[in-house]
Protein backbone atom coordinates (compact mmCIF):
# COMPACT_ATOMS: atom_id res chain seq x y z
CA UNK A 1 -7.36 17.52 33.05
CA UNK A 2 -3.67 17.90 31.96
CA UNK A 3 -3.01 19.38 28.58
CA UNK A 4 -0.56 17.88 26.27
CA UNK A 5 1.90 19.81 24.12
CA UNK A 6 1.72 19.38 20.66
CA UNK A 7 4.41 21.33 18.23
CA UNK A 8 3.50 23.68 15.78
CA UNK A 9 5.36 21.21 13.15
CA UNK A 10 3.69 20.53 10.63
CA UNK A 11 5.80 18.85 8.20
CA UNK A 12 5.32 15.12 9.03
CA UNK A 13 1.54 15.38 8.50
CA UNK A 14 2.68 16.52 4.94
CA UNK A 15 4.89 14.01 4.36
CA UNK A 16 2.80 11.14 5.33
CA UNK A 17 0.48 12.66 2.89
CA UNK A 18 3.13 12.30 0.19
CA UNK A 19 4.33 9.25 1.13
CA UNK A 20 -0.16 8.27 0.33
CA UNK A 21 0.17 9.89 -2.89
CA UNK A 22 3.00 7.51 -4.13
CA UNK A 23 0.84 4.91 -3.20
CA UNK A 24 -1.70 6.61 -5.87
CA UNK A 25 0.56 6.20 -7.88
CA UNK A 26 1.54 2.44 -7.54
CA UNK A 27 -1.44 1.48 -7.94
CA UNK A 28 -1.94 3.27 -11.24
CA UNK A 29 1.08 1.57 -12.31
CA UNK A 30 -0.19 -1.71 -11.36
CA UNK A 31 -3.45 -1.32 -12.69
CA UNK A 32 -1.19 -0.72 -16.23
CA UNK A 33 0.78 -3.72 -15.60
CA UNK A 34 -2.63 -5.90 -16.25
CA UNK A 35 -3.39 -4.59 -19.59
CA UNK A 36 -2.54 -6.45 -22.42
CA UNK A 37 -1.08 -3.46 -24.64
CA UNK A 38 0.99 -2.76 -22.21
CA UNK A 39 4.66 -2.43 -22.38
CA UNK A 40 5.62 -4.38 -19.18
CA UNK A 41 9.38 -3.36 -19.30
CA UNK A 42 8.28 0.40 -19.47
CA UNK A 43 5.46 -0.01 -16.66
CA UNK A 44 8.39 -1.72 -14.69
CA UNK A 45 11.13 1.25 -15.38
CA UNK A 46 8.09 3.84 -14.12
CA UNK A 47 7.14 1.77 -10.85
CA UNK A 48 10.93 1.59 -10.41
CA UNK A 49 11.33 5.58 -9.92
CA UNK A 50 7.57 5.78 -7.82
CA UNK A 51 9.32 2.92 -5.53
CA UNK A 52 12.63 5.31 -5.19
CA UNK A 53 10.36 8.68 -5.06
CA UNK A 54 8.55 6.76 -1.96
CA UNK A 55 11.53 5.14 -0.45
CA UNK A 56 13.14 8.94 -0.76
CA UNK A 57 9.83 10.50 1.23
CA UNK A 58 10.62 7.37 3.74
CA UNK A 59 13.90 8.62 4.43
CA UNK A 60 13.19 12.28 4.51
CA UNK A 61 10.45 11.31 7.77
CA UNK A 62 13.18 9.70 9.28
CA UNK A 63 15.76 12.47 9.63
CA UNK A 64 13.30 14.82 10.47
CA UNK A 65 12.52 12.25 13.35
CA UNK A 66 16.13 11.90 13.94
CA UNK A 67 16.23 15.96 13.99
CA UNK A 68 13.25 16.92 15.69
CA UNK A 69 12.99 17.13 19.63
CA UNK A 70 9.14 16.92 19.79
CA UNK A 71 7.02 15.34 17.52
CA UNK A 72 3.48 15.44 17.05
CA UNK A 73 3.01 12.02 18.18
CA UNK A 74 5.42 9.11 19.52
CA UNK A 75 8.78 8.24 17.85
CA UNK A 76 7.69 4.90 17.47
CA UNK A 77 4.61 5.56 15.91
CA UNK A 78 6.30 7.61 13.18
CA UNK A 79 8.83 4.92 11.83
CA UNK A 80 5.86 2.34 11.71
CA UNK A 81 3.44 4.52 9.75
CA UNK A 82 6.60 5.69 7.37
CA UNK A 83 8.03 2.08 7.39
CA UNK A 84 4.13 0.75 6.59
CA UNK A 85 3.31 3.12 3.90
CA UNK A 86 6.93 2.04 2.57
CA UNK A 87 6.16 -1.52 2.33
CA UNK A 88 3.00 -0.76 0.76
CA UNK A 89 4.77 0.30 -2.28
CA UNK A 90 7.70 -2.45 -2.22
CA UNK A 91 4.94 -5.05 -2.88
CA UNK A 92 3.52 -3.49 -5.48
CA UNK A 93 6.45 -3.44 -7.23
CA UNK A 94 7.74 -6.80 -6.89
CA UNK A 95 4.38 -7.40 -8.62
CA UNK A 96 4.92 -5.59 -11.13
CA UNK A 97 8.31 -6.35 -11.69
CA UNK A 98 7.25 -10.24 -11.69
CA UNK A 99 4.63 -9.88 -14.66
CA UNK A 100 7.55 -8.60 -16.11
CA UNK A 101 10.19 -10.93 -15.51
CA UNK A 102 7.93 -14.11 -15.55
CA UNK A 103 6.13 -13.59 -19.05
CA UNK A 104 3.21 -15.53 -17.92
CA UNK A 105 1.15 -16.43 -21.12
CA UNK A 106 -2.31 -17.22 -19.76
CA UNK A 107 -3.19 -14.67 -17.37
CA UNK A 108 -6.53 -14.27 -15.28
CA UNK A 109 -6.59 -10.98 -15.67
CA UNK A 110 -9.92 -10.19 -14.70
CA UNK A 111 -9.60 -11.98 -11.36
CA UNK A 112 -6.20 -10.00 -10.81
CA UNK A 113 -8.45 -7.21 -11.44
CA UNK A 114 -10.63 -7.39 -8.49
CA UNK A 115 -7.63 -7.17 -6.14
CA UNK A 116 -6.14 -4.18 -8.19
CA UNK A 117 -9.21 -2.71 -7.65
CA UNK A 118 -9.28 -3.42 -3.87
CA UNK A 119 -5.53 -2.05 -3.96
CA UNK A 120 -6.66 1.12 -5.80
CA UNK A 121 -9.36 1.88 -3.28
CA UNK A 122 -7.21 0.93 -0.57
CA UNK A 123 -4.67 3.83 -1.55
CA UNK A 124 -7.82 6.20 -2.45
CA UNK A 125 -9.43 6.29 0.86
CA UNK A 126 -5.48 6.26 2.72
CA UNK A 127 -4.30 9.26 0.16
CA UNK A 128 -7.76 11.02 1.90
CA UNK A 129 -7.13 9.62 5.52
CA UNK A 130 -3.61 11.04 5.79
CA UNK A 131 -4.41 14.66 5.93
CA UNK A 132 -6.73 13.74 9.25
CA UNK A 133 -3.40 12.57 11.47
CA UNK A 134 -3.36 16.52 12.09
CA UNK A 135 -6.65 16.98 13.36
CA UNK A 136 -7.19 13.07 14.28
CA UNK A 137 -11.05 13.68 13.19
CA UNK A 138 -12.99 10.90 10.86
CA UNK A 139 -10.16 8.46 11.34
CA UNK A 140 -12.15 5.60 12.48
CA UNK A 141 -14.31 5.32 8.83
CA UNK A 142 -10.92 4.74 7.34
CA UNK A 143 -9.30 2.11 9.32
CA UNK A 144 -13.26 0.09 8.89
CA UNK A 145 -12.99 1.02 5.50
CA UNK A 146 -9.82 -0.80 5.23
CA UNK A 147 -11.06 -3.48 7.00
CA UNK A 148 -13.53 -4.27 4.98
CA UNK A 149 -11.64 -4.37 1.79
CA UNK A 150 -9.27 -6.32 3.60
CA UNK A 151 -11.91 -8.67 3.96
CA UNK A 152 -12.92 -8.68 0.11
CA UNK A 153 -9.43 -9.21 -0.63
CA UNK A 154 -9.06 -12.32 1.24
CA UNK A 155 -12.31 -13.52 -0.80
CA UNK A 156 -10.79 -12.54 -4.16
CA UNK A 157 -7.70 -14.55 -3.07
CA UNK A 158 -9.31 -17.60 -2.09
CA UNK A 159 -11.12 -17.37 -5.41
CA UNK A 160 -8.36 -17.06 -7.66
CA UNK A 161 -6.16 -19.42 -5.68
CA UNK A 162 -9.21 -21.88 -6.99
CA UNK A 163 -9.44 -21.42 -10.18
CA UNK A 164 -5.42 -21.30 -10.66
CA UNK A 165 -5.34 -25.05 -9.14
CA UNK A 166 -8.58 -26.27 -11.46
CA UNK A 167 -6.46 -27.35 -13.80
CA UNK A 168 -6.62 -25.21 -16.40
CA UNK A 169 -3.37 -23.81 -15.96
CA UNK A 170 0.05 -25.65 -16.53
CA UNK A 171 2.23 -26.20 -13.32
CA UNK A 172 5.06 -23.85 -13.52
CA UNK A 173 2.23 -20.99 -15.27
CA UNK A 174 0.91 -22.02 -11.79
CA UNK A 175 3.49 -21.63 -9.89
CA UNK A 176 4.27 -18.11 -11.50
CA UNK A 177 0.67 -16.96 -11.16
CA UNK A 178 0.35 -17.64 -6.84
CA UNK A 179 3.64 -15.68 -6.63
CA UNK A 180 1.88 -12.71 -8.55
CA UNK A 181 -1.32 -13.28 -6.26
CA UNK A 182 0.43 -14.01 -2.83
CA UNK A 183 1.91 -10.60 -3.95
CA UNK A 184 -1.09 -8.40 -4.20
CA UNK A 185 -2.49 -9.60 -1.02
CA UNK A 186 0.48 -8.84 0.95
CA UNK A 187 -0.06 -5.55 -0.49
CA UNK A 188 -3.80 -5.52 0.40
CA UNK A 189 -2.57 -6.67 4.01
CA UNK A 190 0.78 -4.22 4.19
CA UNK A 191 -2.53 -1.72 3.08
CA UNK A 192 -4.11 -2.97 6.97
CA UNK A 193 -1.03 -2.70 8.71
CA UNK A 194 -1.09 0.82 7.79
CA UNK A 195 -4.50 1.32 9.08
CA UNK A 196 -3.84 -0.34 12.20
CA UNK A 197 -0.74 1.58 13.04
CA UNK A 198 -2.97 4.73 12.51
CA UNK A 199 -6.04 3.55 14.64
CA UNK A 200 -3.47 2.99 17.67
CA UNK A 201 -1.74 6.43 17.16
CA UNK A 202 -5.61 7.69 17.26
CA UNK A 203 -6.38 5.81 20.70
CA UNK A 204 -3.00 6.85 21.42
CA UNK A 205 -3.73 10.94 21.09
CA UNK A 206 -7.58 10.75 21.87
């Protein structure tokens, strides 16, 4: 059996780890965003620097990509996990940037709960995964993991989509409500796009 060369480098498998714990972050930030004390235009300004700290980690994979003759797994591989976790983060704050801008006055805050809750667990168990790209041990419990909440997360959508259209709400509070909620489950999904770009780097190095 051939053995592969693998680098010594160990710097990407720390900065995909970083790149996780912005995502900790977000979601923090998010979870803020849904309390009713809370000063939107401040929890905006915050998620504002955590989106530039992550888009800064972004770049920094990138030129070491750019600089690095062998990496610890394919090129390819790299930008998608970096440009995954990435978009993770960008659609958590245009979330939180539209409770902000669109002042919504009756908000279902508990049901956008239960998918900042999903999101929250989501970057939990992806902060923990990270750290296993080096060894490529106890990957598959994550990506099933994520799977699964993906799954809950489509049922907490179809659920709030329902009660947003029962006709409680007033059309344009409707209309600015699905944006907020198509927003949060693109996150949830950019969350399984991450986890699918690590199960085929896994199959990939196994």
């Amino acid at each position: 059996m051939g053995l592969r060369f693998r680098p010594v480098e160990t710097a990407f498998y720390d900065q995909f780890s970083e790149s996780a714990q912005h995502l900790l972050v977000g979601t923090g930030l998010l979870a803020e965003s849904l309390d009713g004390t809370a000063d939107l235009a401040d929890v905006a300004s915050r998620m504002r620097e955590a989106e530039h700290a992550a888009d800064e980690t972004t770049h920094a994979i990138i030129r070491r990509v750019n600089q690095t003759f062998v990496t610890p797994f394919d090129r390819e591989d790299i930008y998608a996990l970096a440009s995954g976790l990435d978009d993770v983060m960008d659609c958590m704050d245009e979330v939180v940037d539209m409770l902000m801008l669109y002042e919504v006055k009756a908000m279902p805050t508990e049901l956008l709960t239960d998918q900042v809750d999903v999101l929250q667990r989501c970057a939990e168990i992806t902060a923990a995964a990270m750290p296993n790209l080096r060894s490529m041990q106890s990957l598959d419990e994550y990506w099933i993991e994520i799977n699964r909440l993906e799954n809950v997360g489509d049922r907490n959508h179809r659920r709030i989509l329902a009660h947003l259209f029962s006709g409680e709400y007033k059309a344009m509070e409707v209309l600015k409500l699905k944006d907020i909620v198509e927003g949060l489950e693109a996150a949830i999904d950019a969350f399984e796009r991450v986890a699918n770009t690590v199960e085929q780097i896994a199959v990939k190095e196994s």
